[in-house]
PDB file of N, CA and C in Angstrom:
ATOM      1  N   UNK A   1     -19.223  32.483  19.140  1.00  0.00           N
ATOM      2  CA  UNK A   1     -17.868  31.961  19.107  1.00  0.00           C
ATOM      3  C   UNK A   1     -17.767  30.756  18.170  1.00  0.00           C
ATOM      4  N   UNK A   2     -18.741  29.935  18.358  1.00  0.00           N
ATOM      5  CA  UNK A   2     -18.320  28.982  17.414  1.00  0.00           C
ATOM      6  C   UNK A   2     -18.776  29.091  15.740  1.00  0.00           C
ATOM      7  N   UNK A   3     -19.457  30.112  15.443  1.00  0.00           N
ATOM      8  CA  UNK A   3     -19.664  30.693  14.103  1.00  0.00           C
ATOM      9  C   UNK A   3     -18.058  30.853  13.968  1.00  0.00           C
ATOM     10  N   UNK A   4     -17.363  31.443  14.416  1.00  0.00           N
ATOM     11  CA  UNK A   4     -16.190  32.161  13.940  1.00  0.00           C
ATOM     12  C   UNK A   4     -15.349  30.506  13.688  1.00  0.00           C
ATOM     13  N   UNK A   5     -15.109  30.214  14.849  1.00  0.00           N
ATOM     14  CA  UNK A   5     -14.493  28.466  14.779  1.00  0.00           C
ATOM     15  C   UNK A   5     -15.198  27.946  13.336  1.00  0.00           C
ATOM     16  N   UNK A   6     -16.608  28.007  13.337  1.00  0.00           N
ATOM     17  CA  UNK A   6     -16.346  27.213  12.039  1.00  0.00           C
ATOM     18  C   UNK A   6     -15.800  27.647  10.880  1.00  0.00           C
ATOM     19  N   UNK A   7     -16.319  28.741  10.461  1.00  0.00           N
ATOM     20  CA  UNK A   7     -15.566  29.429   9.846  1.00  0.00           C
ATOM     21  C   UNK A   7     -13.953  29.458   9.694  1.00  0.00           C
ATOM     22  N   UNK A   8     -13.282  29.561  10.415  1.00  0.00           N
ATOM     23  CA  UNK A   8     -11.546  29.468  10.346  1.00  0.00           C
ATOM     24  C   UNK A   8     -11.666  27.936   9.577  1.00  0.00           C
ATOM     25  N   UNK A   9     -12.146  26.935  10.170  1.00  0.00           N
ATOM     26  CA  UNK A   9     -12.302  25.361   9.809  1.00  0.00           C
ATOM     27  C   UNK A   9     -12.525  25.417   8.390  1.00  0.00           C
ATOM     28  N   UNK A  10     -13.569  25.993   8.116  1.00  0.00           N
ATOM     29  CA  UNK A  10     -13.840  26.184   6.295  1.00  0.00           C
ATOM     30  C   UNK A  10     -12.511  26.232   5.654  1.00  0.00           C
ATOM     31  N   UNK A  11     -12.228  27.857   6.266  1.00  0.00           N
ATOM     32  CA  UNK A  11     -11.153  28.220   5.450  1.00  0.00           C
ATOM     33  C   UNK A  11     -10.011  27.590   5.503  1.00  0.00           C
ATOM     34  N   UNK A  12      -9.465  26.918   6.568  1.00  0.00           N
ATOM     35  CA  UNK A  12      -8.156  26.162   6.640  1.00  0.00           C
ATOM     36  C   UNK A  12      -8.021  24.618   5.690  1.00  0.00           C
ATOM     37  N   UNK A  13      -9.420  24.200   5.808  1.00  0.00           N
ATOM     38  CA  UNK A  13      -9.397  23.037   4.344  1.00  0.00           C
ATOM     39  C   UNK A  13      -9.909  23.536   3.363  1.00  0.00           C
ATOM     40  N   UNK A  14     -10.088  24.445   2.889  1.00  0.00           N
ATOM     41  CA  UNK A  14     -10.614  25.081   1.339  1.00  0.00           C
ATOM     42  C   UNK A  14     -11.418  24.651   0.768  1.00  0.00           C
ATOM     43  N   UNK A  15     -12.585  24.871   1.791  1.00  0.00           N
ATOM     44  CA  UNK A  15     -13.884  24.203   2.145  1.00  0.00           C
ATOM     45  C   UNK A  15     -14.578  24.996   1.084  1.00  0.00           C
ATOM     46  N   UNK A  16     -15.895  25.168   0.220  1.00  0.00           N
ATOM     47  CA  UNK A  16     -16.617  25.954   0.168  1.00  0.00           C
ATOM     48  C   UNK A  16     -17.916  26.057   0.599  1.00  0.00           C
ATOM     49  N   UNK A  17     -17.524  27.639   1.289  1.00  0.00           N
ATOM     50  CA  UNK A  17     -18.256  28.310   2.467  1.00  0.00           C
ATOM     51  C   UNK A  17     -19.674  28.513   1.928  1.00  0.00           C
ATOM     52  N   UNK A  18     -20.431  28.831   1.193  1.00  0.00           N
ATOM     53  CA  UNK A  18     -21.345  28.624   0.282  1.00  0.00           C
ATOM     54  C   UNK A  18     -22.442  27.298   1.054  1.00  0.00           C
ATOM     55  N   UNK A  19     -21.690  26.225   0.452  1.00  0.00           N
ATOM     56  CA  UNK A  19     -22.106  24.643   0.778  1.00  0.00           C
ATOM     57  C   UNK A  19     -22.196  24.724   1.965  1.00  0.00           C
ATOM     58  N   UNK A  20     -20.874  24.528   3.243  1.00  0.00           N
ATOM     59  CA  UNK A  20     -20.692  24.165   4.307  1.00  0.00           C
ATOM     60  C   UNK A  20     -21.415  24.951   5.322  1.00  0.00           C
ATOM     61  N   UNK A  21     -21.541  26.727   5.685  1.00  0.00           N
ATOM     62  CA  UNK A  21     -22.381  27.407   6.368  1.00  0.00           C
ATOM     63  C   UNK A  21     -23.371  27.837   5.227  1.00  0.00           C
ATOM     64  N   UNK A  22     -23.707  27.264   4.485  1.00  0.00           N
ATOM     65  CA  UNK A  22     -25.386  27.539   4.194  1.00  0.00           C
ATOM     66  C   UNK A  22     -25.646  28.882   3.599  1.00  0.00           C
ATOM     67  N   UNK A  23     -24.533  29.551   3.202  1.00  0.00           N
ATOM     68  CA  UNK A  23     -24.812  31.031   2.458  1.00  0.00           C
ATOM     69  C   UNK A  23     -25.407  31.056   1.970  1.00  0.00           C
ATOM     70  N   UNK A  24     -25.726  31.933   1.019  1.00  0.00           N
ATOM     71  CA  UNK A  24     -26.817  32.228   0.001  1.00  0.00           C
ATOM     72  C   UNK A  24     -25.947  32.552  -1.088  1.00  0.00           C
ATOM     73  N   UNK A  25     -26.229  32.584  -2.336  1.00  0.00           N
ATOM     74  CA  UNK A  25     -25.016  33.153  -3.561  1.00  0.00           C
ATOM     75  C   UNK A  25     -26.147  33.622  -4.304  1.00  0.00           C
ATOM     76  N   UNK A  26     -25.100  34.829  -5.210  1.00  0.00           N
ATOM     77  CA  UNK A  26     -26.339  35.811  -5.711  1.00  0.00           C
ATOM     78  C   UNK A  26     -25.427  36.086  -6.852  1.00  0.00           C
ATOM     79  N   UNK A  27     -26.256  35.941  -8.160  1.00  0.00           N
ATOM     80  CA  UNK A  27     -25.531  35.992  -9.528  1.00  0.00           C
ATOM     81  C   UNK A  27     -26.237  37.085  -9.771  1.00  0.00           C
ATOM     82  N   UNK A  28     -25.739  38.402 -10.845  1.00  0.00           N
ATOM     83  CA  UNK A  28     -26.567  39.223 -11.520  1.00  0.00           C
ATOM     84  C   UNK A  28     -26.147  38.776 -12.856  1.00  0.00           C
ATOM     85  N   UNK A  29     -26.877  39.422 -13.673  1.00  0.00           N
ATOM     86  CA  UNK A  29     -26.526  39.527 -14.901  1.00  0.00           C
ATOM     87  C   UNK A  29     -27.081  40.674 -15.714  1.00  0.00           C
ATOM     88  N   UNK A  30     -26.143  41.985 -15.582  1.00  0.00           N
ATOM     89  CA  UNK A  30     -26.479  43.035 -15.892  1.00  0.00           C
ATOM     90  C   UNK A  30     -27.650  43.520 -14.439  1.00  0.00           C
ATOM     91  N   UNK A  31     -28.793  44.166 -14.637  1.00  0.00           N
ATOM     92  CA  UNK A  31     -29.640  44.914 -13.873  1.00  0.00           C
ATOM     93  C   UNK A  31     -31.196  44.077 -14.429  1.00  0.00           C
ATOM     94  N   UNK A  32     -30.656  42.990 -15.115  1.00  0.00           N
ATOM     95  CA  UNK A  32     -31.815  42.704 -15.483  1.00  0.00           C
ATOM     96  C   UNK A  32     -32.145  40.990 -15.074  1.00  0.00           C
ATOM     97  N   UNK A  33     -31.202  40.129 -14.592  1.00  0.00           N
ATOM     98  CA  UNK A  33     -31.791  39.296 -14.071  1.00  0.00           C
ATOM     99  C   UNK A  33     -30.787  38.566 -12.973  1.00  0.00           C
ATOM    100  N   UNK A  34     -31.183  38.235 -11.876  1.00  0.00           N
ATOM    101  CA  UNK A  34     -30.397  37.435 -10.639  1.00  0.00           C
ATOM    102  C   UNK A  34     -30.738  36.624 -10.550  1.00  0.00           C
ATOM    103  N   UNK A  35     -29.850  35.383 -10.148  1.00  0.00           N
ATOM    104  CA  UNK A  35     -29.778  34.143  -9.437  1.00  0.00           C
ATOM    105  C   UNK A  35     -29.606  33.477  -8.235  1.00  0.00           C
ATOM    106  N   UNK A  36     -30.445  33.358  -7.861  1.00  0.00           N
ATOM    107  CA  UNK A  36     -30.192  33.391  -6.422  1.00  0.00           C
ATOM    108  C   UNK A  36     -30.160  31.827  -5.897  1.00  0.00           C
ATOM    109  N   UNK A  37     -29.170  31.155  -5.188  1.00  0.00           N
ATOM    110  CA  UNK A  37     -28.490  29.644  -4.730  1.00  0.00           C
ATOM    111  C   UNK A  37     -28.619  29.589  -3.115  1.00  0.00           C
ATOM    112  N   UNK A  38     -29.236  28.678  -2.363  1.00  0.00           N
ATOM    113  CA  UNK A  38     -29.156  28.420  -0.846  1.00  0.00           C
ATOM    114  C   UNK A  38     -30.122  28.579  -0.825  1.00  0.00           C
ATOM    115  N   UNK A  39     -31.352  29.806  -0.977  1.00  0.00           N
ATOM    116  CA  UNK A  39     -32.426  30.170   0.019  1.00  0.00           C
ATOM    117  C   UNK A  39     -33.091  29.236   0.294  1.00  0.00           C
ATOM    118  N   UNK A  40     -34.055  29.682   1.598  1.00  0.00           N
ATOM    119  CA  UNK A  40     -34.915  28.403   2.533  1.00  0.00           C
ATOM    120  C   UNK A  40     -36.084  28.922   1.684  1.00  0.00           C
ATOM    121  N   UNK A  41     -36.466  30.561   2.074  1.00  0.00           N
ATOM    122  CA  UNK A  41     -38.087  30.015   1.343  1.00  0.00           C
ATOM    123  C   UNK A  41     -38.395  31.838   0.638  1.00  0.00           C
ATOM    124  N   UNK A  42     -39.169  31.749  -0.180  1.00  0.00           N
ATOM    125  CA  UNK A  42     -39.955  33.217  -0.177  1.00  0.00           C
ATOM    126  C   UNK A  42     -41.018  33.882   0.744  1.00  0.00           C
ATOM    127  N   UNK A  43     -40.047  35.072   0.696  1.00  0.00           N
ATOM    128  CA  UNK A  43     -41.075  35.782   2.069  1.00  0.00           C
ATOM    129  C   UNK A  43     -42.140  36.361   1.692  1.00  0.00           C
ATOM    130  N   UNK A  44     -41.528  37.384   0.525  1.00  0.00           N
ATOM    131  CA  UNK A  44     -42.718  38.248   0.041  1.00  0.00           C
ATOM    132  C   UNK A  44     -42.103  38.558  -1.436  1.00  0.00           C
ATOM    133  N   UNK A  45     -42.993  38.138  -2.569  1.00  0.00           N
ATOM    134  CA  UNK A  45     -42.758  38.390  -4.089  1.00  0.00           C
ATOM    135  C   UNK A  45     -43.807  39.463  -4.380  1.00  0.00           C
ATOM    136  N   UNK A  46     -43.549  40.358  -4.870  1.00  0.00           N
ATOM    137  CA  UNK A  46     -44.691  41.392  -6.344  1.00  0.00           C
ATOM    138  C   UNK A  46     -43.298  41.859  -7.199  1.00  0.00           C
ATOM    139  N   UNK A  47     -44.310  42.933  -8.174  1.00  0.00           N
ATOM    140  CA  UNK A  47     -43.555  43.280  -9.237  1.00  0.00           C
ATOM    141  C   UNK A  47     -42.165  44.263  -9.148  1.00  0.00           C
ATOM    142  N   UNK A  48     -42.539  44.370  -7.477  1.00  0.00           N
ATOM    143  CA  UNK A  48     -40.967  45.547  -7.378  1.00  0.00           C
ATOM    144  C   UNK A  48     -40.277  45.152  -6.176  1.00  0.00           C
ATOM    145  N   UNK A  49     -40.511  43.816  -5.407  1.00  0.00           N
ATOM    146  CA  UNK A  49     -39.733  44.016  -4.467  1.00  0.00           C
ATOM    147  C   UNK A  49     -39.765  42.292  -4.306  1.00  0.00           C
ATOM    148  N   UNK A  50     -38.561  41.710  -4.360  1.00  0.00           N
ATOM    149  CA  UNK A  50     -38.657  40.200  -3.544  1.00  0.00           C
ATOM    150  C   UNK A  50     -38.152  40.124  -2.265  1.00  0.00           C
ATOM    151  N   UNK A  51     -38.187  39.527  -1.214  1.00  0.00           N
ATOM    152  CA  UNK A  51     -37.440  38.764   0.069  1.00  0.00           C
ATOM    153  C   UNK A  51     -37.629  37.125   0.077  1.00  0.00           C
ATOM    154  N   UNK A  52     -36.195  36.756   0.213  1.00  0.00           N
ATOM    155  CA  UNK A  52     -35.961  36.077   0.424  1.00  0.00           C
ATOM    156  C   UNK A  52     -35.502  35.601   1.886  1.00  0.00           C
ATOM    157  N   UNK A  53     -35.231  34.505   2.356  1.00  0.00           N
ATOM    158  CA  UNK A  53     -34.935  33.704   4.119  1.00  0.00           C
ATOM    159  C   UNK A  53     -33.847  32.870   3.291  1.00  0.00           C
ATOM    160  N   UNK A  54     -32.995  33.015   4.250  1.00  0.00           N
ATOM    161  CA  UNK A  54     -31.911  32.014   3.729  1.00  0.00           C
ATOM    162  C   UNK A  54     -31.951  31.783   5.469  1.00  0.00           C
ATOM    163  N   UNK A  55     -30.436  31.102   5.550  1.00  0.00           N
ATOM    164  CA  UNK A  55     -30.111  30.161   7.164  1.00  0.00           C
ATOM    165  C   UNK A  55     -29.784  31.293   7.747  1.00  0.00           C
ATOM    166  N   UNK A  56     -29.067  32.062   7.649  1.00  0.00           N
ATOM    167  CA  UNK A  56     -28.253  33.467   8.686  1.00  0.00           C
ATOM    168  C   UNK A  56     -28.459  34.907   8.182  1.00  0.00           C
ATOM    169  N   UNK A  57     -29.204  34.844   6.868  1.00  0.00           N
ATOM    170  CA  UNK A  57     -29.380  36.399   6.571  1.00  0.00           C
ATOM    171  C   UNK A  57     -31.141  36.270   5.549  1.00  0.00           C
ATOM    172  N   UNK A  58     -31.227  37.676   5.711  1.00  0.00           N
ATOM    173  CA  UNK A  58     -32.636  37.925   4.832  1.00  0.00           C
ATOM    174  C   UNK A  58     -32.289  38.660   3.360  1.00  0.00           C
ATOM    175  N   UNK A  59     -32.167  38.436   1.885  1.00  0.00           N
ATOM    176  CA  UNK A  59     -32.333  39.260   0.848  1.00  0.00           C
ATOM    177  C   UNK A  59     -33.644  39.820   0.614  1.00  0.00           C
ATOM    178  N   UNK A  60     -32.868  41.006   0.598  1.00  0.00           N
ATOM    179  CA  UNK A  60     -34.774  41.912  -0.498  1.00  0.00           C
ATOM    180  C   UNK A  60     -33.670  42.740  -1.953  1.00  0.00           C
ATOM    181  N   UNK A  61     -34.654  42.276  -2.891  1.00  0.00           N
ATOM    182  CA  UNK A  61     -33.511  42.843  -4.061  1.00  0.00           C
ATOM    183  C   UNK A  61     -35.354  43.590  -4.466  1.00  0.00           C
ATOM    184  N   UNK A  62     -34.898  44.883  -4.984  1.00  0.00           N
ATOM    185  CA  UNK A  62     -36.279  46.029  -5.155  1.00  0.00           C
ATOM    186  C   UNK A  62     -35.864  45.997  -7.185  1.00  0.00           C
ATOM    187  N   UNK A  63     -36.648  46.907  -7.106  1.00  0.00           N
ATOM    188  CA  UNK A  63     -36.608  47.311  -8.479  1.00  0.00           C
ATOM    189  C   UNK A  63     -38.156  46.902  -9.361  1.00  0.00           C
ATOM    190  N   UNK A  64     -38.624  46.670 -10.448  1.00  0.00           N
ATOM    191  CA  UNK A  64     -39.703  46.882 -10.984  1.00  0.00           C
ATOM    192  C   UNK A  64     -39.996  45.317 -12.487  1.00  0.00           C
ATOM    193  N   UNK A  65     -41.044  45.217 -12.590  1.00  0.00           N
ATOM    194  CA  UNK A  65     -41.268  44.605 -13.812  1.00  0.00           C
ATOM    195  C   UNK A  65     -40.662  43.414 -13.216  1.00  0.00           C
ATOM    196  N   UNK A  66     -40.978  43.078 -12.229  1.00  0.00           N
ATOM    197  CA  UNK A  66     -39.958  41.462 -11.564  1.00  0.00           C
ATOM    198  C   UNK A  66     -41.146  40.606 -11.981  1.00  0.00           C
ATOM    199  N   UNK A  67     -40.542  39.117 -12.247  1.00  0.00           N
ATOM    200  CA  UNK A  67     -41.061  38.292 -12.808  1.00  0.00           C
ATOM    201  C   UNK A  67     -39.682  36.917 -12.295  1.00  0.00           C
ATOM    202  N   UNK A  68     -40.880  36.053 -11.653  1.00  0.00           N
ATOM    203  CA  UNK A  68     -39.984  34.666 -11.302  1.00  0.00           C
ATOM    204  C   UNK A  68     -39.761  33.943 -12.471  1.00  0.00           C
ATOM    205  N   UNK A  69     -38.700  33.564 -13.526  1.00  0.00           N
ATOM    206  CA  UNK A  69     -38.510  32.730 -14.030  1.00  0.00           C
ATOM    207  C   UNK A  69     -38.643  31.173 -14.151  1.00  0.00           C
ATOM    208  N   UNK A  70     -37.939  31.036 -12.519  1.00  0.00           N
ATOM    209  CA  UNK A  70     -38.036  29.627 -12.292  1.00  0.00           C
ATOM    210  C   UNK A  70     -37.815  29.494 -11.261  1.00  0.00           C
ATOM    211  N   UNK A  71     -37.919  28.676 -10.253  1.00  0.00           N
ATOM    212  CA  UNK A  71     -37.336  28.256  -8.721  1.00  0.00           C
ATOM    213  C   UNK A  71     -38.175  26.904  -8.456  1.00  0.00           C
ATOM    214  N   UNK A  72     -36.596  26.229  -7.463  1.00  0.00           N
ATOM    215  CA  UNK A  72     -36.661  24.879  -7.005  1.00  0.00           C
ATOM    216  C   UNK A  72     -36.671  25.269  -5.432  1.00  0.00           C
ATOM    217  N   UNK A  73     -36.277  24.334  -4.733  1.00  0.00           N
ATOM    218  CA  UNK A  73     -35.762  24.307  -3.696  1.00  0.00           C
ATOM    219  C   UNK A  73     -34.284  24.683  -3.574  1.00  0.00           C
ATOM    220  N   UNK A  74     -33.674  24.804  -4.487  1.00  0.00           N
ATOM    221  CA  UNK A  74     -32.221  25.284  -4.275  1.00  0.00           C
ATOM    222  C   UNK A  74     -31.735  26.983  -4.874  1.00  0.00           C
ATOM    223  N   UNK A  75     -32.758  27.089  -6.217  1.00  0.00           N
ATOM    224  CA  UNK A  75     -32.578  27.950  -7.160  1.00  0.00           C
ATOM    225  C   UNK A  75     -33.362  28.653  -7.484  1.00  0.00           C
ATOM    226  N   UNK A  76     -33.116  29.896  -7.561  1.00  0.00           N
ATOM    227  CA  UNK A  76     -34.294  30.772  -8.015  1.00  0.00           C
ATOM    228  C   UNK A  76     -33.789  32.089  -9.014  1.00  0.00           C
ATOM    229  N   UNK A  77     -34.662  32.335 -10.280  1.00  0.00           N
ATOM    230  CA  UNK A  77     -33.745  33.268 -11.138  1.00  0.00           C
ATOM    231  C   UNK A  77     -34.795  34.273 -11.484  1.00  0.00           C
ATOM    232  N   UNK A  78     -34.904  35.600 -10.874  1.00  0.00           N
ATOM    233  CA  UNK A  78     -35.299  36.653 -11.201  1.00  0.00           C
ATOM    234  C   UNK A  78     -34.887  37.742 -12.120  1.00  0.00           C
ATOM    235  N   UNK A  79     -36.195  38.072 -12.766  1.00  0.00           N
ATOM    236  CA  UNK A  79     -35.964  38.597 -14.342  1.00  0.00           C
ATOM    237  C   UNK A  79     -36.757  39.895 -13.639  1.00  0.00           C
ATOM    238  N   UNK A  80     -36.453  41.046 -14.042  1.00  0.00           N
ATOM    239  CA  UNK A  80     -36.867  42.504 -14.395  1.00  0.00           C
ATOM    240  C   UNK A  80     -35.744  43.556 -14.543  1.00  0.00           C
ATOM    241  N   UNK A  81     -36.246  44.427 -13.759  1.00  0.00           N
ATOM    242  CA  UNK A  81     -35.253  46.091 -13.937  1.00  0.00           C
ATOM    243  C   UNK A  81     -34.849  45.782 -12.317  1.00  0.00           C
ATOM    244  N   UNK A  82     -33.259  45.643 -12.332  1.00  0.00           N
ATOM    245  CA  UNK A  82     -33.451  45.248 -10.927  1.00  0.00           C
ATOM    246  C   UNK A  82     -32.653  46.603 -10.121  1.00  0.00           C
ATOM    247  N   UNK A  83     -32.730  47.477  -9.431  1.00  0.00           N
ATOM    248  CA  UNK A  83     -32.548  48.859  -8.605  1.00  0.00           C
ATOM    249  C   UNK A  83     -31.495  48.362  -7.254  1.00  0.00           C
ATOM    250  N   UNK A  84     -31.849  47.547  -6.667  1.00  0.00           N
ATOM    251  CA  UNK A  84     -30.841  47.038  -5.560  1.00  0.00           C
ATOM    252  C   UNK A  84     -31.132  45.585  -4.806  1.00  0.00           C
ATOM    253  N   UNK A  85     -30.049  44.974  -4.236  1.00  0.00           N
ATOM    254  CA  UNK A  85     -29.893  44.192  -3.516  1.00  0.00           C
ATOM    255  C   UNK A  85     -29.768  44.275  -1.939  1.00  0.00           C
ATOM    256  N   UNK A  86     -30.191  43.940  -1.083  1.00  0.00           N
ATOM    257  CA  UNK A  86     -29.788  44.073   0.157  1.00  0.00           C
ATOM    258  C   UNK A  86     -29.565  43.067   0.954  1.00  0.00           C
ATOM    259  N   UNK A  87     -28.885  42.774   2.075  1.00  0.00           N
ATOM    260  CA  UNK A  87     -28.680  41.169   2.773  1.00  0.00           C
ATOM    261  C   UNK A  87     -28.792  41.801   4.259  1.00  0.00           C
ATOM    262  N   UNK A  88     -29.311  41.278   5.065  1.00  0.00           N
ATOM    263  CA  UNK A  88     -29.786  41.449   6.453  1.00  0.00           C
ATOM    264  C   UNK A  88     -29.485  40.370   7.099  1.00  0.00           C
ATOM    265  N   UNK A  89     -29.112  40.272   8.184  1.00  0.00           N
ATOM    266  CA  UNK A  89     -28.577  39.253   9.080  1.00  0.00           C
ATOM    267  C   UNK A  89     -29.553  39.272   9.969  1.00  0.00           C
ATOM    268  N   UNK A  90     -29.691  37.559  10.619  1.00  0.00           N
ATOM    269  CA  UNK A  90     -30.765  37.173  11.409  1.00  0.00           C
ATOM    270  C   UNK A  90     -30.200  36.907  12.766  1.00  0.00           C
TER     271      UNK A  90
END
């Protein structure tokens, strides 16, 4: 219940939801490289499959020839042939 409450709260001051509940944001660019904003940590990296942990959901983006570019604590930008994205709730 109070997920939903906060939520309405976001949206009624034109909050961004991103920042305030801790989403995750996911840039592509083409099939060949994503950006990924929020996550907590890496679960599991090789050449065809990443997972990521964010606060309320899990990403696994698949595909081949993956290669980490760069990542902070906030940012992370994956380069290969990328096949799919998926988001899982915790």
């Amino acid at each position: 219940m109070f997920g939903r409450q906060k939520k309405a709260i976001v949206s009624a001051l034109h909050l961004p939801e991103d920042v305030v509940l801790g989403e995750m944001l996911l840039y592509f660019t083409g099939s060949r490289a994503a950006v990924v904003e929020n996550y907590r940590s890496i679960v599991l990296f090789t050449d065809t499959v990443l997972k990521l942990q964010g606060k309320t959901t899990k990403l696994t983006v698949t595909g081949k020839n993956f290669s980490i570019e760069y990542y902070d604590k906030e940012q992370l930008k994956l380069t290969g042939q990328i096949r799919s994205a998926e988001f899982e709730s915790i």
